[in-house]
N, C-alpha and C. Protein backbone atom coordinates (compact mmCIF):
# COMPACT_ATOMS: atom_id res chain seq x y z
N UNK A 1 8.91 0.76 -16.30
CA UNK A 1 9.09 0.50 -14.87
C UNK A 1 8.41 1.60 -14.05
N UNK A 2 7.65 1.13 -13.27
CA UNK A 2 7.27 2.44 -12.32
C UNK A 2 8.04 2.35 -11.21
N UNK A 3 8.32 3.55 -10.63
CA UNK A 3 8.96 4.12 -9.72
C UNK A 3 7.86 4.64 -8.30
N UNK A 4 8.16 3.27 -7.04
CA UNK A 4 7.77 4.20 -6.15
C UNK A 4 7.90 4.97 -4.79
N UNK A 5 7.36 6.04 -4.84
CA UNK A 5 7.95 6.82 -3.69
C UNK A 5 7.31 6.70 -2.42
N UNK A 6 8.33 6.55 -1.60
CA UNK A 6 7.31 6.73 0.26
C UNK A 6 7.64 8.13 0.83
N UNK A 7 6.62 8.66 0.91
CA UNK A 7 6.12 9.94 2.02
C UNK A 7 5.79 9.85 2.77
N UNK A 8 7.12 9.27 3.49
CA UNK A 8 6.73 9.03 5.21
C UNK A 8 6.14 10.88 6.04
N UNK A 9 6.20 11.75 5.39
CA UNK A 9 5.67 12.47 6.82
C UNK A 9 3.98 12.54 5.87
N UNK A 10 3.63 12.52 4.84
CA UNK A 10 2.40 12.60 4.32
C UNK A 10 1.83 10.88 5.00
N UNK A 11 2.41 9.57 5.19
CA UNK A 11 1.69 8.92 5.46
C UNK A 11 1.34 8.15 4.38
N UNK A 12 2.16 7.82 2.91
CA UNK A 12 1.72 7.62 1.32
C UNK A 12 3.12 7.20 1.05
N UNK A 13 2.74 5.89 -0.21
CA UNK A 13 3.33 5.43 -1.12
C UNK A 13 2.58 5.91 -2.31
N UNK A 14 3.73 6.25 -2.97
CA UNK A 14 3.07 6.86 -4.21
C UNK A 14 3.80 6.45 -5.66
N UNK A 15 3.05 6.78 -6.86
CA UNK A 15 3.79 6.58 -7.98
C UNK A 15 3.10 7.46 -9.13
N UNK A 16 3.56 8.04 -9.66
CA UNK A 16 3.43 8.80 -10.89
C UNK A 16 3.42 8.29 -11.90
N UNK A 17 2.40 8.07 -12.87
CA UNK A 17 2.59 7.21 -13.86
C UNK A 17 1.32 7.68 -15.45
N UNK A 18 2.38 7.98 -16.35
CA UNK A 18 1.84 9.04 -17.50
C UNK A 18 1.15 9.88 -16.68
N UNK A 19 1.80 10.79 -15.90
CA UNK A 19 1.26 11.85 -15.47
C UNK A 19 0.04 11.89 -14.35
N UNK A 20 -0.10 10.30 -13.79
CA UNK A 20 -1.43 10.22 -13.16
C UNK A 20 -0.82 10.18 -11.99
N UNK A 21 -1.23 10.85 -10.50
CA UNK A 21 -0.97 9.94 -9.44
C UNK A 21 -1.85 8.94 -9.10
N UNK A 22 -0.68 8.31 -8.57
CA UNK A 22 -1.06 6.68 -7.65
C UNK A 22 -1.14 6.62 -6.31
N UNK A 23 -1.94 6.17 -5.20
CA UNK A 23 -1.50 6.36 -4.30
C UNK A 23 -1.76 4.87 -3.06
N UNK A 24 -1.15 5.03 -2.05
CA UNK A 24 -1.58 4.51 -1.32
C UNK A 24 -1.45 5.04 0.38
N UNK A 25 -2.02 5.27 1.04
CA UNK A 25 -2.14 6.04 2.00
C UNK A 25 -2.03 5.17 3.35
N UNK A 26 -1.90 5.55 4.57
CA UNK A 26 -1.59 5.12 5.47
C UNK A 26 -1.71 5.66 6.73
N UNK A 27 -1.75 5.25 8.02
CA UNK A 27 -1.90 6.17 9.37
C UNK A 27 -0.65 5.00 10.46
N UNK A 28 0.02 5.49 11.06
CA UNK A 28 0.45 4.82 12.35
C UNK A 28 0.31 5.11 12.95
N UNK A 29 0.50 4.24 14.14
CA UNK A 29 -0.54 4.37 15.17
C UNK A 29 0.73 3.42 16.49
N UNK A 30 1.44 3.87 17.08
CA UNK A 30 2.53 2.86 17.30
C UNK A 30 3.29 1.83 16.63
N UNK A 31 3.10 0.43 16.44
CA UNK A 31 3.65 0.08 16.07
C UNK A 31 2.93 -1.04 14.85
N UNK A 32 1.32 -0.15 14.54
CA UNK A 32 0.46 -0.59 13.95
C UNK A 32 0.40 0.42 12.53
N UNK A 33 0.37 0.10 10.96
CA UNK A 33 0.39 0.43 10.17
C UNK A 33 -1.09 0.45 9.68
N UNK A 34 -2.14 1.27 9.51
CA UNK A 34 -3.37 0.93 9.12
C UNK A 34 -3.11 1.54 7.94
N UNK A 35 -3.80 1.12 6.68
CA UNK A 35 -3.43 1.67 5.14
C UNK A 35 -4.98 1.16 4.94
N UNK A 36 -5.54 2.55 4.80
CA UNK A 36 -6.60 3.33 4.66
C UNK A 36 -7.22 3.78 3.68
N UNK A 37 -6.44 3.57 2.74
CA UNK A 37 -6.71 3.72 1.17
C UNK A 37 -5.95 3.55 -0.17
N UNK A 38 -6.20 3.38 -0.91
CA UNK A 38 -5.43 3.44 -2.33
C UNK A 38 -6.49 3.75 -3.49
N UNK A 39 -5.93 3.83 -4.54
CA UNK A 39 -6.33 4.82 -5.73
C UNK A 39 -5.48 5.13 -6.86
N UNK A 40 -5.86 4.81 -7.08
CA UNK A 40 -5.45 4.36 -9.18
C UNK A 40 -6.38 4.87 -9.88
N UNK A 41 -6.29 6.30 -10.89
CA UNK A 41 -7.26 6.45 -12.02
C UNK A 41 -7.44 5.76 -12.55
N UNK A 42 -8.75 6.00 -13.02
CA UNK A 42 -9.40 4.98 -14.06
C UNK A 42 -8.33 4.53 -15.31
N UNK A 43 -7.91 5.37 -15.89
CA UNK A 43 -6.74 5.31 -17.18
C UNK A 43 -6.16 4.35 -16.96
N UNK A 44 -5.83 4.45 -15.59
CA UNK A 44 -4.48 3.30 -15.52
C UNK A 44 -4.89 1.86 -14.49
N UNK A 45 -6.09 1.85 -14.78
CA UNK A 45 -6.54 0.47 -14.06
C UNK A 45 -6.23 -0.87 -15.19
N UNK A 46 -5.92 -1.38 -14.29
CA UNK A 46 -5.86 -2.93 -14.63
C UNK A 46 -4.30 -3.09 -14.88
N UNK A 47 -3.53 -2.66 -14.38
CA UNK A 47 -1.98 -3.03 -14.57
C UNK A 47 -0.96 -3.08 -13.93
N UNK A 48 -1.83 -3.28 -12.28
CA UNK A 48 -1.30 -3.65 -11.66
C UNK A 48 -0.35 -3.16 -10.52
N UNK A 49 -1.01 -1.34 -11.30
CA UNK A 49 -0.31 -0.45 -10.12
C UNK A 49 -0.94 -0.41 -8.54
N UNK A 50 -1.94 -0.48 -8.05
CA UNK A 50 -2.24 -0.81 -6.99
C UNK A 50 -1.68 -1.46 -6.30
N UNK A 51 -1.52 -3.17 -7.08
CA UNK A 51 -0.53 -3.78 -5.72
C UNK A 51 0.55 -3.64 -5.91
N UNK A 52 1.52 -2.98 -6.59
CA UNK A 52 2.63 -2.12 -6.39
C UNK A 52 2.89 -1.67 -4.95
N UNK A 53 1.84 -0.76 -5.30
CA UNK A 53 1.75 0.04 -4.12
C UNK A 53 1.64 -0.38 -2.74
N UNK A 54 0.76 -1.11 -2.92
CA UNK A 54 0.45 -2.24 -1.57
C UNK A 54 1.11 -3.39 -1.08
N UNK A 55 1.85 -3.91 -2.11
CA UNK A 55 3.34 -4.94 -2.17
C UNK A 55 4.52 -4.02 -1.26
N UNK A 56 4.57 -2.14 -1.83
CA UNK A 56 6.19 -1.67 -1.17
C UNK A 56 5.16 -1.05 0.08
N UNK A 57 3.79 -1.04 0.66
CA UNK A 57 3.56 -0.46 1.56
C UNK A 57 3.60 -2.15 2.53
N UNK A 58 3.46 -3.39 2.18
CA UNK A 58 3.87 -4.41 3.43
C UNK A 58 5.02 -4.65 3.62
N UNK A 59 5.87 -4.20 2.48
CA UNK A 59 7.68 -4.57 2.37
C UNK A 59 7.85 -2.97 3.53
N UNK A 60 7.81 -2.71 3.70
CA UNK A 60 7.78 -1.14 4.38
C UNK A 60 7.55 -2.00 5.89
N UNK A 61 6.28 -2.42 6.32
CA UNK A 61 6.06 -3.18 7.60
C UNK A 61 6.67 -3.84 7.90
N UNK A 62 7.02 -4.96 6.92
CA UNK A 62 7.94 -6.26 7.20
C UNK A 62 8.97 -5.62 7.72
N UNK A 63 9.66 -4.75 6.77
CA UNK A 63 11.39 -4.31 7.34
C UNK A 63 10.88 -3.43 9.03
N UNK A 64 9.92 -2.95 9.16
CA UNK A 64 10.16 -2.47 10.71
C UNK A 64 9.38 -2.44 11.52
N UNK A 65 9.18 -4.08 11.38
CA UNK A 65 8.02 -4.78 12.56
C UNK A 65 6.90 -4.25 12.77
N UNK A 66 6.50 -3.57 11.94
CA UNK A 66 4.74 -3.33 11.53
C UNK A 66 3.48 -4.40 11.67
N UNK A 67 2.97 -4.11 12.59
CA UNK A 67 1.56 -4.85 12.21
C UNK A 67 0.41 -4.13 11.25
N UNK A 68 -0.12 -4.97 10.72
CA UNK A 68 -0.93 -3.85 9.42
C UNK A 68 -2.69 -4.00 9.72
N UNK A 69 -3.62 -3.18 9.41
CA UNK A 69 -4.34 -3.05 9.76
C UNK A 69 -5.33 -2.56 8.37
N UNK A 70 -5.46 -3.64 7.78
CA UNK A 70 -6.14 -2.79 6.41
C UNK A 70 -7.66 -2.43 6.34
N UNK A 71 -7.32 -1.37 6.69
CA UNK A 71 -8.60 -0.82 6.63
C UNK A 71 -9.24 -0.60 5.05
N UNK A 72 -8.45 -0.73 3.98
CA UNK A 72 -8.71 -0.57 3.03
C UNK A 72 -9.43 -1.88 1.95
N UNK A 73 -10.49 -1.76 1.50
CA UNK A 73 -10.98 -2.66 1.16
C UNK A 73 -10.03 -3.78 0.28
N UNK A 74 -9.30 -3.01 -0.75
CA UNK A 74 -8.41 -3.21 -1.67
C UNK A 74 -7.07 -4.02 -1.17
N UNK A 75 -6.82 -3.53 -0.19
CA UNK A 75 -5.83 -4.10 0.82
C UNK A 75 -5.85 -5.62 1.43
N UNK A 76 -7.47 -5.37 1.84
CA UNK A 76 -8.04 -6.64 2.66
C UNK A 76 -8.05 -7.96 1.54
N UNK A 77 -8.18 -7.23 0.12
CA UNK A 77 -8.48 -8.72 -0.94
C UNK A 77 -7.00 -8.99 -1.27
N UNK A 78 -5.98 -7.62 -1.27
CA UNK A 78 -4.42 -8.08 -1.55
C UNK A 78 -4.24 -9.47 -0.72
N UNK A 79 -4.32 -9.05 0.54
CA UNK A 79 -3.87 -9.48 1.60
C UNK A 79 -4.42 -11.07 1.87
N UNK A 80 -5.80 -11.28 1.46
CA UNK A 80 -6.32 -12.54 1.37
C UNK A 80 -5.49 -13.27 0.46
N UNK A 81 -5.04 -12.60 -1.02
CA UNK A 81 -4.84 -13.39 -2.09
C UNK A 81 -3.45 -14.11 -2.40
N UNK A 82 -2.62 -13.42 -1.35
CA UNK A 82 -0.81 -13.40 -0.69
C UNK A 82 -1.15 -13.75 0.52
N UNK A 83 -1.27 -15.05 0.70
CA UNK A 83 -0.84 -15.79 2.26
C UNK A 83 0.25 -15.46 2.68
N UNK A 84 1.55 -15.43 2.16
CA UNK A 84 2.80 -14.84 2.90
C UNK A 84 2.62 -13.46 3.20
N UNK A 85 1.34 -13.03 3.21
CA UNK A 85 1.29 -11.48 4.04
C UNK A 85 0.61 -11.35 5.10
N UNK A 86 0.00 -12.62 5.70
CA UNK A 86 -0.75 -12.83 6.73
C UNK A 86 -0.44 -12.71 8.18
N UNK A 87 0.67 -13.08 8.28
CA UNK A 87 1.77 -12.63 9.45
C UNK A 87 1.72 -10.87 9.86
N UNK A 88 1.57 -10.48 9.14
CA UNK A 88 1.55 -9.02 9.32
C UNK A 88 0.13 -8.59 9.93
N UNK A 89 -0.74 -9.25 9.60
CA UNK A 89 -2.20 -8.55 10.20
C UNK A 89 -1.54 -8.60 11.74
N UNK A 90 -2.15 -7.19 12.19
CA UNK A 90 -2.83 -7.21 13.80
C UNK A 90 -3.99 -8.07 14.26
């Protein structure tokens, strides 16, 4: 099970996993969430930790009326591929 953490004053969802960090990063901006990046070592690609990350960074918006702003490429294909996350774009 991975475990992940929000660092709301860093601006990051994160997860530790065999020793790697995970991340996913973020800026607000009022009441606009732009998530600006994410990043997964190579080691641990393909399993799905990314949209982890990007799944508890829109569950994060949803709960407090966030509009999201993905600036992140990775984000933008989440976000295409989950229609029930479409509501959230700005």
């Amino acid at each position: 099970m991975i475990e992940i953490e929000h660092i709301a004053e860093r601006g990051r969802f994160q997860a530790r996993v065999e020793g790697l960090l995970c991340v996913a990063d973020y800026r607000l901006h009022g009441h606009r969430m732009e998530i600006v990046h994410t990043e997964v070592p190579p080691p641990l690609a393909g399993r799905g930790i990314a949209a982890r990350l990007v799944r508890a960074a829109l569950t994060h918006a949803r709960t407090n009326a966030l509009e999201v702003v993905p600036l992140c490429s990775y984000v933008r294909a989440y976000m295409r591929r989950h229609p029930d996350t479409q509501d959230l774009l700005a």
